[in-house]
C-alpha atoms as a PDB file:
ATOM      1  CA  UNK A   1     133.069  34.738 -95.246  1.00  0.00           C
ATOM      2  CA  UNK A   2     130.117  33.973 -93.151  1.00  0.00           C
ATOM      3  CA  UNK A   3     131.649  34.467 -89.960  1.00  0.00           C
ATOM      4  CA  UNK A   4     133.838  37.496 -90.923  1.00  0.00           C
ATOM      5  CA  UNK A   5     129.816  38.783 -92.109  1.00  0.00           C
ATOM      6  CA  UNK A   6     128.341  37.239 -88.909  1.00  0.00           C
ATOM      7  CA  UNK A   7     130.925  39.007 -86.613  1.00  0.00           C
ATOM      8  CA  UNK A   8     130.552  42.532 -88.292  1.00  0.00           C
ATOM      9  CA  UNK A   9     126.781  42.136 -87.421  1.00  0.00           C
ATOM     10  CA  UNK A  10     127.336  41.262 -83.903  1.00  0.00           C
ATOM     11  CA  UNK A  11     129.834  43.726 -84.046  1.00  0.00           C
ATOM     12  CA  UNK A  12     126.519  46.303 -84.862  1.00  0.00           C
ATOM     13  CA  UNK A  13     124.638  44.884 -82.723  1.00  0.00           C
ATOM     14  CA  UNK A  14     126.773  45.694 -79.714  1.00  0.00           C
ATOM     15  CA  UNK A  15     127.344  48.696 -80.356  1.00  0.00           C
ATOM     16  CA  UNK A  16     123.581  49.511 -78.534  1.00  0.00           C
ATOM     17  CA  UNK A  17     126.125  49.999 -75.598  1.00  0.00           C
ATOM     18  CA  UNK A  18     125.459  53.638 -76.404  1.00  0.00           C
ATOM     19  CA  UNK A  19     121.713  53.357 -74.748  1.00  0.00           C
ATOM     20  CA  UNK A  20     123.867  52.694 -71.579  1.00  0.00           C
ATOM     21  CA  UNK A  21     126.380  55.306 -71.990  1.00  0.00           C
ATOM     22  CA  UNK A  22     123.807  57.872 -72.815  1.00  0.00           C
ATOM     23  CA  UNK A  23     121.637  56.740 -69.514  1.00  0.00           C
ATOM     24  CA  UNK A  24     124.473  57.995 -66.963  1.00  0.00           C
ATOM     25  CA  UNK A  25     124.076  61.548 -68.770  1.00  0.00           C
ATOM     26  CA  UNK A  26     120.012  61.103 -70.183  1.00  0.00           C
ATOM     27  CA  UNK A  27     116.650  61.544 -67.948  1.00  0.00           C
ATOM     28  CA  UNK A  28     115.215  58.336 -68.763  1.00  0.00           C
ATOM     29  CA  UNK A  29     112.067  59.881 -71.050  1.00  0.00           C
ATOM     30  CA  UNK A  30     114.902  61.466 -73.055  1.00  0.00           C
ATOM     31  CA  UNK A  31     116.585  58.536 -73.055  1.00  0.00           C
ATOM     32  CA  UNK A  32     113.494  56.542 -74.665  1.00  0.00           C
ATOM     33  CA  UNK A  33     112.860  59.587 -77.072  1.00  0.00           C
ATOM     34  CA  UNK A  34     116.372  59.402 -78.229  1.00  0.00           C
ATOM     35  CA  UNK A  35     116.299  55.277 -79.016  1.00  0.00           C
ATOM     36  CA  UNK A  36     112.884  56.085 -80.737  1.00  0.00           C
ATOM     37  CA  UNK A  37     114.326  58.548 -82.778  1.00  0.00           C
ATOM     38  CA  UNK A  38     117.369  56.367 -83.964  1.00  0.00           C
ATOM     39  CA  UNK A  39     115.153  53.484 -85.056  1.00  0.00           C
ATOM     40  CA  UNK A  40     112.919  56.311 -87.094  1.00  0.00           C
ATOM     41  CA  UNK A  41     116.264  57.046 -88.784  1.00  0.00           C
ATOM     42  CA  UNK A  42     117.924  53.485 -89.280  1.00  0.00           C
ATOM     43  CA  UNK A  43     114.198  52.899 -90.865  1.00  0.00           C
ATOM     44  CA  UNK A  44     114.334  55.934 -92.818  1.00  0.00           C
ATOM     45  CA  UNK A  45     117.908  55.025 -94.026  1.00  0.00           C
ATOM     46  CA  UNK A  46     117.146  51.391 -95.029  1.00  0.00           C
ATOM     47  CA  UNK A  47     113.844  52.664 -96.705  1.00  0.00           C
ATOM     48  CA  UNK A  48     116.027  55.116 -98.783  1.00  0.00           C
ATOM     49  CA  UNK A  49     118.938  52.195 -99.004  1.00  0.00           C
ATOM     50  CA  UNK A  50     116.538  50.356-101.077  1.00  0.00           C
ATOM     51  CA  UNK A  51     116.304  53.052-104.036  1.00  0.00           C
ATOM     52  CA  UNK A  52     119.334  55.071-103.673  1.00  0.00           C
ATOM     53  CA  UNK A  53     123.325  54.427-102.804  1.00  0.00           C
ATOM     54  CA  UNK A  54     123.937  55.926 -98.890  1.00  0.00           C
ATOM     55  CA  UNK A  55     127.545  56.171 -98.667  1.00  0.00           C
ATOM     56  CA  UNK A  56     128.715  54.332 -95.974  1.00  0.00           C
ATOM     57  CA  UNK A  57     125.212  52.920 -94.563  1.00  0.00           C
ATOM     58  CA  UNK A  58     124.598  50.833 -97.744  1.00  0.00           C
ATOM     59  CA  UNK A  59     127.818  49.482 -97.390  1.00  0.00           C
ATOM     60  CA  UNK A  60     127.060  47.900 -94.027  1.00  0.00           C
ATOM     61  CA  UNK A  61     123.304  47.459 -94.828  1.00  0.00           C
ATOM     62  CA  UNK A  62     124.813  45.292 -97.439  1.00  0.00           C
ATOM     63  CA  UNK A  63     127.236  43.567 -95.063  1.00  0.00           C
ATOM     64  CA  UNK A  64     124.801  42.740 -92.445  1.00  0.00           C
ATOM     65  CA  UNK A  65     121.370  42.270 -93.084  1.00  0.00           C
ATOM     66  CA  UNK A  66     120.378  38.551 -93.234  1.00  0.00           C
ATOM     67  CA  UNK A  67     118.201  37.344 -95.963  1.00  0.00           C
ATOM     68  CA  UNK A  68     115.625  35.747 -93.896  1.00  0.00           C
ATOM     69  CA  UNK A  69     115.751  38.642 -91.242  1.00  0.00           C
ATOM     70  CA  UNK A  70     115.709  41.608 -93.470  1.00  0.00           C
ATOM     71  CA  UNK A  71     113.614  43.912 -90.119  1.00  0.00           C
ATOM     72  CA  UNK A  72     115.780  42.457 -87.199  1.00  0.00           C
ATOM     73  CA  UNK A  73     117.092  45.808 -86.090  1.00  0.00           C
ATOM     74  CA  UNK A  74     113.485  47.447 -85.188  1.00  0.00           C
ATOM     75  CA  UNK A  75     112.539  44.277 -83.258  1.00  0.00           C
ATOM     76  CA  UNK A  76     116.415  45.296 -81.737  1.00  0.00           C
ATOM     77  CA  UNK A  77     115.029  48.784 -80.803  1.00  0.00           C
ATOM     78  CA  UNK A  78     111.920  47.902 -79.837  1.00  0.00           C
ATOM     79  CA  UNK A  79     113.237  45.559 -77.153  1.00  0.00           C
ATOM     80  CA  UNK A  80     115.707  48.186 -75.846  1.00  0.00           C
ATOM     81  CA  UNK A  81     112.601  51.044 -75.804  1.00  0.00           C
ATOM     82  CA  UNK A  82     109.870  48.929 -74.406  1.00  0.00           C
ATOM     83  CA  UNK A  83     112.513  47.613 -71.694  1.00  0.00           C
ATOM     84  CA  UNK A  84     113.808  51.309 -70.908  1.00  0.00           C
ATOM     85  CA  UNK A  85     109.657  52.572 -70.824  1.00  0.00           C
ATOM     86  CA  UNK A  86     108.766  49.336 -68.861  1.00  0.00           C
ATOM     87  CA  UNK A  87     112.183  49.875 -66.286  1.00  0.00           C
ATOM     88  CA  UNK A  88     113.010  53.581 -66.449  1.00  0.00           C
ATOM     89  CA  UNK A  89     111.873  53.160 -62.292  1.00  0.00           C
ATOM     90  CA  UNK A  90     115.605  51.099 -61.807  1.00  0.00           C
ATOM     91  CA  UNK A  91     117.716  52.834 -64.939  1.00  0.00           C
ATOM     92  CA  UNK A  92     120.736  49.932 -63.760  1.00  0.00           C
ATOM     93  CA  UNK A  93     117.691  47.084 -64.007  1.00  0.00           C
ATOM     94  CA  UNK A  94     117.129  48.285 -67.866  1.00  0.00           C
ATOM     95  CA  UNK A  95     120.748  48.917 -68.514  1.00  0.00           C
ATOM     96  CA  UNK A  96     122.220  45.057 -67.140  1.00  0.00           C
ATOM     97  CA  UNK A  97     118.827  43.689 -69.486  1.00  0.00           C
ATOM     98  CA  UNK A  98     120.027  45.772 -72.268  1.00  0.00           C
ATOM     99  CA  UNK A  99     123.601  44.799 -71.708  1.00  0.00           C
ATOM    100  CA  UNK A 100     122.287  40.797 -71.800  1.00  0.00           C
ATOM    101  CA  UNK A 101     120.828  41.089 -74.875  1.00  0.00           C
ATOM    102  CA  UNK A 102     123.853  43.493 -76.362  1.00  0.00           C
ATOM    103  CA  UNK A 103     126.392  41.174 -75.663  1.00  0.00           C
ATOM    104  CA  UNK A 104     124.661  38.386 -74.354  1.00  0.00           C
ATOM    105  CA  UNK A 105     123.141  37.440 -77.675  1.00  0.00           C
ATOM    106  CA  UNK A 106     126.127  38.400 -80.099  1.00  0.00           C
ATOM    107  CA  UNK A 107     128.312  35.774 -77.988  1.00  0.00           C
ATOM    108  CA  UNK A 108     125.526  32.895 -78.063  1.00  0.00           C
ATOM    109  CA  UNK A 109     125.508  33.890 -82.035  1.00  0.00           C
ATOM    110  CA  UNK A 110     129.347  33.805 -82.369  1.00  0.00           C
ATOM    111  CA  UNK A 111     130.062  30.765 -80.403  1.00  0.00           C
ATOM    112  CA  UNK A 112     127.079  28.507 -81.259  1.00  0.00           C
ATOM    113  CA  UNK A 113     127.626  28.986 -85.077  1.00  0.00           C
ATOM    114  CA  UNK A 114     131.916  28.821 -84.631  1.00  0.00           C
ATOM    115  CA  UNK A 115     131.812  25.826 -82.342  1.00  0.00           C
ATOM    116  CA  UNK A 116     128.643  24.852 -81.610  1.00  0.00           C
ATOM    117  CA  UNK A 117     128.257  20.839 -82.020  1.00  0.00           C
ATOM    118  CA  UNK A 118     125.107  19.828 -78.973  1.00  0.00           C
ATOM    119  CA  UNK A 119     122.238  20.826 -79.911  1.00  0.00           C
ATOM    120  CA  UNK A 120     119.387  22.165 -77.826  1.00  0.00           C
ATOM    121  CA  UNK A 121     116.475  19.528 -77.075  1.00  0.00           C
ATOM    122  CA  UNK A 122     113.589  20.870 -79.402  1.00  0.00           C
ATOM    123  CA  UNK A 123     115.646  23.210 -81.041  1.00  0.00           C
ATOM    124  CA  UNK A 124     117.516  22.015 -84.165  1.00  0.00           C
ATOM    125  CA  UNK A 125     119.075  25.587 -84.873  1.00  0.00           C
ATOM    126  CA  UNK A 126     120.430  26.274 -81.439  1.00  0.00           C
ATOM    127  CA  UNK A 127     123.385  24.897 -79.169  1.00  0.00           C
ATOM    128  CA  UNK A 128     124.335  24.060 -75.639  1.00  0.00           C
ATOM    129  CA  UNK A 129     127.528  26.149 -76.339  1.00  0.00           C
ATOM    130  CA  UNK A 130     125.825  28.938 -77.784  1.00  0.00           C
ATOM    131  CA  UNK A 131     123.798  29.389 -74.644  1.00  0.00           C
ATOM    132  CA  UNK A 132     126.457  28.884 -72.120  1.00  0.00           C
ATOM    133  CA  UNK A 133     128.565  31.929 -74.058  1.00  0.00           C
ATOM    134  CA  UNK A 134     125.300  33.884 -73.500  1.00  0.00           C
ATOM    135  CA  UNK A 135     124.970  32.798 -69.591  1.00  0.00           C
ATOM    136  CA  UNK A 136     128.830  33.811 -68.945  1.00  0.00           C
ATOM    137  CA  UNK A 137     128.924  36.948 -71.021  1.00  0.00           C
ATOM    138  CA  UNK A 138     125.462  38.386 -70.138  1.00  0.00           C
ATOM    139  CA  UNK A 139     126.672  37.163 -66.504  1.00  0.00           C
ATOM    140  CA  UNK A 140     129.657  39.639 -66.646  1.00  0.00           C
ATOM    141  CA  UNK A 141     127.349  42.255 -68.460  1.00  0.00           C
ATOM    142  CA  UNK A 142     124.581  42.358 -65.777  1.00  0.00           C
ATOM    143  CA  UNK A 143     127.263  42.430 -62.722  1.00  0.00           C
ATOM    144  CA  UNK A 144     128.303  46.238 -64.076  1.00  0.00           C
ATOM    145  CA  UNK A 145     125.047  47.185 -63.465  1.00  0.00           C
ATOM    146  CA  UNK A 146     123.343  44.685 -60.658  1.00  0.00           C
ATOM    147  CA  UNK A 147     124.493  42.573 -57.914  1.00  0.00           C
ATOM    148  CA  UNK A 148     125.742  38.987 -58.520  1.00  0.00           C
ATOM    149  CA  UNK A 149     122.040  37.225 -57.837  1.00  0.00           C
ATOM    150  CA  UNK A 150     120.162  39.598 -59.701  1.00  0.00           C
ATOM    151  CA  UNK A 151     122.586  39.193 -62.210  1.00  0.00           C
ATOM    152  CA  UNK A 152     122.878  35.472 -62.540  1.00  0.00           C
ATOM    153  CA  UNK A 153     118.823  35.299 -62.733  1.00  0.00           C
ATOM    154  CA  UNK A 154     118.820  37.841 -65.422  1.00  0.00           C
ATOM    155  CA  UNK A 155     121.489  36.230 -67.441  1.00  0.00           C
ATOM    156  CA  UNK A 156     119.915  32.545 -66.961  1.00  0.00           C
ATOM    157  CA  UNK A 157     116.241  33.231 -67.975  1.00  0.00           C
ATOM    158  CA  UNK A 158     118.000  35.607 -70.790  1.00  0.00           C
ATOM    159  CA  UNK A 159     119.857  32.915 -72.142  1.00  0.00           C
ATOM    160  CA  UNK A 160     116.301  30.612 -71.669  1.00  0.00           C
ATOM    161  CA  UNK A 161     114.464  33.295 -73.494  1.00  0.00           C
ATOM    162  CA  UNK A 162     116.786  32.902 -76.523  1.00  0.00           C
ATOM    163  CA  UNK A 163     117.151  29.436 -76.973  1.00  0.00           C
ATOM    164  CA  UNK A 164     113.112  29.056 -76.651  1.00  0.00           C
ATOM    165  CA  UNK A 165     111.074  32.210 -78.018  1.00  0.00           C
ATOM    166  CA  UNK A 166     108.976  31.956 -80.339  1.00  0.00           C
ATOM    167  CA  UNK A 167     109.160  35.204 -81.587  1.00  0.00           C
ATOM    168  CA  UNK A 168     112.220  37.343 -82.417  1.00  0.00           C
ATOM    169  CA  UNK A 169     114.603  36.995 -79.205  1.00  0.00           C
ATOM    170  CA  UNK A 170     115.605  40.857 -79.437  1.00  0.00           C
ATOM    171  CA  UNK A 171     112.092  41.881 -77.720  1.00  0.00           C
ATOM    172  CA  UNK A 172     111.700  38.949 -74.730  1.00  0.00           C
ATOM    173  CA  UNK A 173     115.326  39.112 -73.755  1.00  0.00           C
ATOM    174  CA  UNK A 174     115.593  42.098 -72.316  1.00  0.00           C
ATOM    175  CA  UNK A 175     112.172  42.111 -70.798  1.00  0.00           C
ATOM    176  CA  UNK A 176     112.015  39.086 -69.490  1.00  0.00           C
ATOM    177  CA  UNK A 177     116.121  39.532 -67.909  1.00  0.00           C
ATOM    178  CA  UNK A 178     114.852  43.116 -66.603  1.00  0.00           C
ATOM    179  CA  UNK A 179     111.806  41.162 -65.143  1.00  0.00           C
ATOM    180  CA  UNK A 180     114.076  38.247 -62.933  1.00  0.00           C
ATOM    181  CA  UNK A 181     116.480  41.374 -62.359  1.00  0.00           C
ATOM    182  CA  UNK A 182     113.832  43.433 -60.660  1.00  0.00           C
ATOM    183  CA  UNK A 183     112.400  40.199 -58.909  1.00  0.00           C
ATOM    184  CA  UNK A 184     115.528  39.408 -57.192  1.00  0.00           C
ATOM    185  CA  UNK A 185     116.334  42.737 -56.228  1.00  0.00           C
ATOM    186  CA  UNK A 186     113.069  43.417 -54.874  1.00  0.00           C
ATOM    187  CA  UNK A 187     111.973  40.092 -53.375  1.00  0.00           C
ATOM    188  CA  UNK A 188     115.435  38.115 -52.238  1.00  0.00           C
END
């Protein structure tokens, strides 16, 4: 039961892929108005969750949200909006940072919590096998978007960035992958 819960979450949480999608066919201040806008709504819609019955959304509000985590999703869309504001210069630099943390960090969940057994020096809660998933996958993420050494740096310090941050991981993934991206592309 937590699993099947665990994987409709991640399930949510890559489905951000639409940020991407819409930044082939978006200007990129569009593109930042429109994520804006969606976390003013998904607030708006848990704030009303609370006191009424939404079809559908408190159905997966229910489904989703973790107990200890209850505002995960806005420090979600703030990563993805301060990364596209910060990035909009290289639109494929934001997308393969937004990609890493997308897919990146629902495989590290998945896999660390499924078969996760070494544990992370320093870090009781996280696993060796948890961060290679998120190397490999944000690897294969970042390569649609960037070449293979941008890609590899963005997908390493990503994966750092997750198994060390202090704060929630959904705002210094993306930034700091986006940051090694743009270094790499501009200085190797």
């Amino acid at each position: 039961m937590v699993m099947k819960k665990e994987l409709l979450r991640q399930l949510i949480h890559a489905s951000g892929v639409f940020i991407v999608v819409f930044s082939y066919f978006l200007k990129p201040d569009v593109l930042i108005l429109t994520a804006i806008s969606i976390l003013f709504l998904v607030v708006l819609l848990f704030e009303l969750d609370k006191k009424y019955h939404l079809p559908f959304f408190s159905y997966i509000f229910e489904r989703c949200k973790r107990q200890d985590d209850e505002w995960g999703f806005i420090y979600f869309f703030v990563g993805i909006i301060l990364t596209l504001i910060l990035f909009q210069f290289n639109i494929s630099v934001a997308n393969a940072a937004i990609l890493i943390l997308l897919f990146g960090d629902s495989a590290s969940t998945l896999i660390g919590k499924k078969y996760g057994k070494i544990k992370i020096p320093y870090r009781t809660h996280k696993t060796v096998e948890g961060s290679l998933a998120f190397f490999v996958v944000g690897l294969a993420v970042a390569l649609t978007q960037v070449s293979f050494i941008p890609a590899i740096l963005g997908a390493f310090f990503g994966a750092l960035t997750e198994a060390y941050s202090p704060v929630d991981d959904n705002i210094p993934i993306p930034l700091v992958s986006a940051l090694m991206i743009s270094l790499a592309i501009y200085f190797l």
